[in-house]
Protein backbone atom coordinates (compact mmCIF):
# COMPACT_ATOMS: atom_id res chain seq x y z
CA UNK A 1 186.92 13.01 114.64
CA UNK A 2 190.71 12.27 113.45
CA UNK A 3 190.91 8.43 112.52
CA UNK A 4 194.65 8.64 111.51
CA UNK A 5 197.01 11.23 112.41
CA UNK A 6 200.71 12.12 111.90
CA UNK A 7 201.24 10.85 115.10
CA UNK A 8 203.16 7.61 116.91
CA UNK A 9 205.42 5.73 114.85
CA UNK A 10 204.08 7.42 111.53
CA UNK A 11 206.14 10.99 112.18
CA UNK A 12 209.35 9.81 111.87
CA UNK A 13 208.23 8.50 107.97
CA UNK A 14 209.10 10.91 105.17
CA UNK A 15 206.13 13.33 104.19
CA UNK A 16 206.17 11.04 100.86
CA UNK A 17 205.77 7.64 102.77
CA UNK A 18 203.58 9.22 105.15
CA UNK A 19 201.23 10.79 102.22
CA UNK A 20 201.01 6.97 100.96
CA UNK A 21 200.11 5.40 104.43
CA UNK A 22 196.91 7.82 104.90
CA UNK A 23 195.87 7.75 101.27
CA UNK A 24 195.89 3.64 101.13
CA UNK A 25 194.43 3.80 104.26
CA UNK A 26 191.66 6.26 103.04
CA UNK A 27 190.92 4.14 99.74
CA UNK A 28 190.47 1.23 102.21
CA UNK A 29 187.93 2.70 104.90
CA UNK A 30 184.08 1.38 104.62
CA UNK A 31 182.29 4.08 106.84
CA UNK A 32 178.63 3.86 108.28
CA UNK A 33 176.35 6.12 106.17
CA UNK A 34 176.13 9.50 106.94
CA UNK A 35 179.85 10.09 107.13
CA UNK A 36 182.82 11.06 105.12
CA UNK A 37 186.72 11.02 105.41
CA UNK A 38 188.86 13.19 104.25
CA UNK A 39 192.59 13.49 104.27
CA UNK A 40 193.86 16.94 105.88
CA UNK A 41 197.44 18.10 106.66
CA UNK A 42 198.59 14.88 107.50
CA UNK A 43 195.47 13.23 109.10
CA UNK A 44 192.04 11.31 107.88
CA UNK A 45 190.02 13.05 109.35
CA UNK A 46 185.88 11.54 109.76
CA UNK A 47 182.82 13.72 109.80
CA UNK A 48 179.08 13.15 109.80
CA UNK A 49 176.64 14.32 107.20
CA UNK A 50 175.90 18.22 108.59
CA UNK A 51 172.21 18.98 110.51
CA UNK A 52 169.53 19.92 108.54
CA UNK A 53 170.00 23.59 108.86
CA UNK A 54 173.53 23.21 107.29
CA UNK A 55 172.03 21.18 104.34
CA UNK A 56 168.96 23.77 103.79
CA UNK A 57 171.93 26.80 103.32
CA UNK A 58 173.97 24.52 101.00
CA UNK A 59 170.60 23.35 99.46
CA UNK A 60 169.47 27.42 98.81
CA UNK A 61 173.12 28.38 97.75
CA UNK A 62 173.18 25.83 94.82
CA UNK A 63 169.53 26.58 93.90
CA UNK A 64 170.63 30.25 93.70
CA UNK A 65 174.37 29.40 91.80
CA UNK A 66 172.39 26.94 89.18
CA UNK A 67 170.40 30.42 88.07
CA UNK A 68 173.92 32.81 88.04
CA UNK A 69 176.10 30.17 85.83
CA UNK A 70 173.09 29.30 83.61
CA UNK A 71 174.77 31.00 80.49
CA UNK A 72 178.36 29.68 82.08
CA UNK A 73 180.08 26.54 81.52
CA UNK A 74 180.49 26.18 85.65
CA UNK A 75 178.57 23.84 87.02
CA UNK A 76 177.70 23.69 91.25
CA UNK A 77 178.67 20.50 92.54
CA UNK A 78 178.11 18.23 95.82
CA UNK A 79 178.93 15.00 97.47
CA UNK A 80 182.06 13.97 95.44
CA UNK A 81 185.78 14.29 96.15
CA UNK A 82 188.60 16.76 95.49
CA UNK A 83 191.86 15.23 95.05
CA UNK A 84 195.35 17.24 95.18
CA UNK A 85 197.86 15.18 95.25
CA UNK A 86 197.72 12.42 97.91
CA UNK A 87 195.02 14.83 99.77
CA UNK A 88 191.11 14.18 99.77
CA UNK A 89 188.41 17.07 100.27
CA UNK A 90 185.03 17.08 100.32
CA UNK A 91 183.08 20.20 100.76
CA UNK A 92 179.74 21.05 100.51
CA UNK A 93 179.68 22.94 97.36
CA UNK A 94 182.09 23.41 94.65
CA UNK A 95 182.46 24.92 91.48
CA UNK A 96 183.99 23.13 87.97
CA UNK A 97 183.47 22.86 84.42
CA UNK A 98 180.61 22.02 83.32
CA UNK A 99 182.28 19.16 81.69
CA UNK A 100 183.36 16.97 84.74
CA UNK A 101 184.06 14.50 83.12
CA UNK A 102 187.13 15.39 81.73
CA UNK A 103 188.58 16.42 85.01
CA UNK A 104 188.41 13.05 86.86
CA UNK A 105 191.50 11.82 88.58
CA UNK A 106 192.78 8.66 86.51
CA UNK A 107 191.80 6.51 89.56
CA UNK A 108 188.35 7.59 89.13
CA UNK A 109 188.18 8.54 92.41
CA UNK A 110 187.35 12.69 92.76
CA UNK A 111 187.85 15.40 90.60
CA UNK A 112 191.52 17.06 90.25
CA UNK A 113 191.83 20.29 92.20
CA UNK A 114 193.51 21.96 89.64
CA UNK A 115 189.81 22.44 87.84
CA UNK A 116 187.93 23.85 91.02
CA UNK A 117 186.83 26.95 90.54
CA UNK A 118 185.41 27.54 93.96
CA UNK A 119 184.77 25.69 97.07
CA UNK A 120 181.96 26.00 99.94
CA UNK A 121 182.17 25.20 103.38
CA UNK A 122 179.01 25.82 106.23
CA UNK A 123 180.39 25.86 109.90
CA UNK A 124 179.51 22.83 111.72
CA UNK A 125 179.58 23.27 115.36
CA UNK A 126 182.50 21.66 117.41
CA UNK A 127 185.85 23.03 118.29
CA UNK A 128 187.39 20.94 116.07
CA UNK A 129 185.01 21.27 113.47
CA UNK A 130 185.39 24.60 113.70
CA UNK A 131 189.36 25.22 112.97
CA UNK A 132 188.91 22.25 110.17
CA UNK A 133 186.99 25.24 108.30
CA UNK A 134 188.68 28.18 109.64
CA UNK A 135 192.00 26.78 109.53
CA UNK A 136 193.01 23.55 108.36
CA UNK A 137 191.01 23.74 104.81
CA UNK A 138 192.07 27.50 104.47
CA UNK A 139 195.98 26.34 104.22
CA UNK A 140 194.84 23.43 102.85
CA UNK A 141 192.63 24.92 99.70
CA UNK A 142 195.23 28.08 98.92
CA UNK A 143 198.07 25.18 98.83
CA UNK A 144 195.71 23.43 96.12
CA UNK A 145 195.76 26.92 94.16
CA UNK A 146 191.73 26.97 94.58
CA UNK A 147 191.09 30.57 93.48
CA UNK A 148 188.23 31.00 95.64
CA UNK A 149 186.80 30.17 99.08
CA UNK A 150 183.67 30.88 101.04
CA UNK A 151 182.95 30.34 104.43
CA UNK A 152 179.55 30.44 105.85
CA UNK A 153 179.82 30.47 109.53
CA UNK A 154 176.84 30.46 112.02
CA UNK A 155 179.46 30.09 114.75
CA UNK A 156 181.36 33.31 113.68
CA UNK A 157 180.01 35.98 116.39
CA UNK A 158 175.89 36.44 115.26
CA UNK A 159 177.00 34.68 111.87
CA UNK A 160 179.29 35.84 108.87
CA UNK A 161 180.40 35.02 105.53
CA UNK A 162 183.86 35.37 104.34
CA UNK A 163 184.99 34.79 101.07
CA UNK A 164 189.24 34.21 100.33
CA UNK A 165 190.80 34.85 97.55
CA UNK A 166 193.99 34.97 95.59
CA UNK A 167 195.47 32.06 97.07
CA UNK A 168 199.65 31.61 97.82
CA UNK A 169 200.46 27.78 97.60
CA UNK A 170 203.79 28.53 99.10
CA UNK A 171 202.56 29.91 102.32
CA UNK A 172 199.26 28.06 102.47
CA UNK A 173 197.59 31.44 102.80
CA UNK A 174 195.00 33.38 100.96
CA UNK A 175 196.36 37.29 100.64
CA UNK A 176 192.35 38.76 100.43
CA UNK A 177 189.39 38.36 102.72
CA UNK A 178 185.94 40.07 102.61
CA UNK A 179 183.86 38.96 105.74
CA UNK A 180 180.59 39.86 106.07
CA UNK A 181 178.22 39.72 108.93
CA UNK A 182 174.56 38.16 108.10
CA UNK A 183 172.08 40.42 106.93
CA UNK A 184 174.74 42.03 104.74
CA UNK A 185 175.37 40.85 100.74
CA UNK A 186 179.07 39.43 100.06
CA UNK A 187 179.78 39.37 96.07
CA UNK A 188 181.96 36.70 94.23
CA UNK A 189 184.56 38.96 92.97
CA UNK A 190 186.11 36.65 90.45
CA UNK A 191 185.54 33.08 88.33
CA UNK A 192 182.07 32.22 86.89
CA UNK A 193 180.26 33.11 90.13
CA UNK A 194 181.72 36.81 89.56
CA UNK A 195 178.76 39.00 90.76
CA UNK A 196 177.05 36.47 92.69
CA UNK A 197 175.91 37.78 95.67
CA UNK A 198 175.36 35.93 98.94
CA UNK A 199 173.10 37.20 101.36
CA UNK A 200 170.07 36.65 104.06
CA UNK A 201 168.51 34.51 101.19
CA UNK A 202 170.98 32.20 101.81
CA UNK A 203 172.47 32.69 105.19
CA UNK A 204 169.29 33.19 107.09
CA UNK A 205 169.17 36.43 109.35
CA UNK A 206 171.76 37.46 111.41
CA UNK A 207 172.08 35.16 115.15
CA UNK A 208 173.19 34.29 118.52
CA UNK A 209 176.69 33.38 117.67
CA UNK A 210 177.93 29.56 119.82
């Protein structure tokens, strides 16, 4: 659900004034619980907490990342915002130092993109769900310079994981993919996950794709 898009009135504003319209508006939104905003090429964009399958996959991929960084200084995080810019994300994992701390914005509000390691997103179902994962948050993440991304898609034929990597913020684009089907391992090629491998532990077997 899109609750303010570069639409109307608003797209004849400079990208600058434009940028400060959705982020003021962002600071200012008091959403029921259970959902989250986020600010995405242009548009807030308002999404409720994932079904319990998603949060059991998220749930068994931190469980499994807290073992691989234990000699790291990466830590998994959840539930707290990126910020690039005048942009908000909010996936459903993410990697950064250890030290967090020292990488919140000055507003206190999220945690600087430029100390993200790696972001997770699981596939909610939805057309527009869908391309916010697929799409939108791929240009939007290899803009940000995140060095890696992982998508963990039921919806993705009988399920898949793909993992991007060595992002272009120019073109918005990542220039590698692995994608995996379920039942198969996928290994984090670079960063402190390097080596970590996700498979049917996480993912589940492979399914009826939606």
């Amino acid at each position: 659900m899109t609750a303010l898009a570069h639409e109307g009135p608003e797209a004849t504003m400079s990208g600058h004034d434009l940028d400060e319209v959705l982020w003021q508006a962002w600071k200012a939104m008091e959403l029921p619980e259970g959902f989250h905003a986020e600010i995405i090429e242009g548009s807030i964009e308002v999404s409720p907490t994932g079904r319990c399958t998603h949060g059991l996959v998220i749930n068994r991929l931190r469980d499994k990342l807290v073992v691989h960084l234990a000699q790291s200084d990466a830590a998994a995080r959840q539930d707290m915002n990126i910020i690039h810019g005048r942009k908000v994300w909010i996936p459903d994992l993410f990697l950064v130092p250890e030290d967090t701390e020292e990488h919140i914005t000055d507003d206190g509000l999220g945690i600087k993109a430029s100390a993200v390691h790696l972001v997770v997103e699981v596939a909610s179902p939805g057309r527009d769900c869908l391309q916010r994962g697929r799409v939108r948050k791929v240009r939007a993440y290899a803009r940000a310079g995140i060095p890696v991304y992982v998508i963990i898609d039921d919806y993705d034929s009988h399920g898949h994981v793909t993992v991007l990597t060595s992002p272009s913020p120019d073109e918005g684009a990542y220039a590698d993919s692995t994608r995996r089907p379920y039942g198969t391992d996928v290994i984090i090629s670079e960063g402190p996950a390097k080596g970590f491998v996700i498979g049917e532990s996480v993912t589940g077997p492979s399914r009826s794709g939606s």
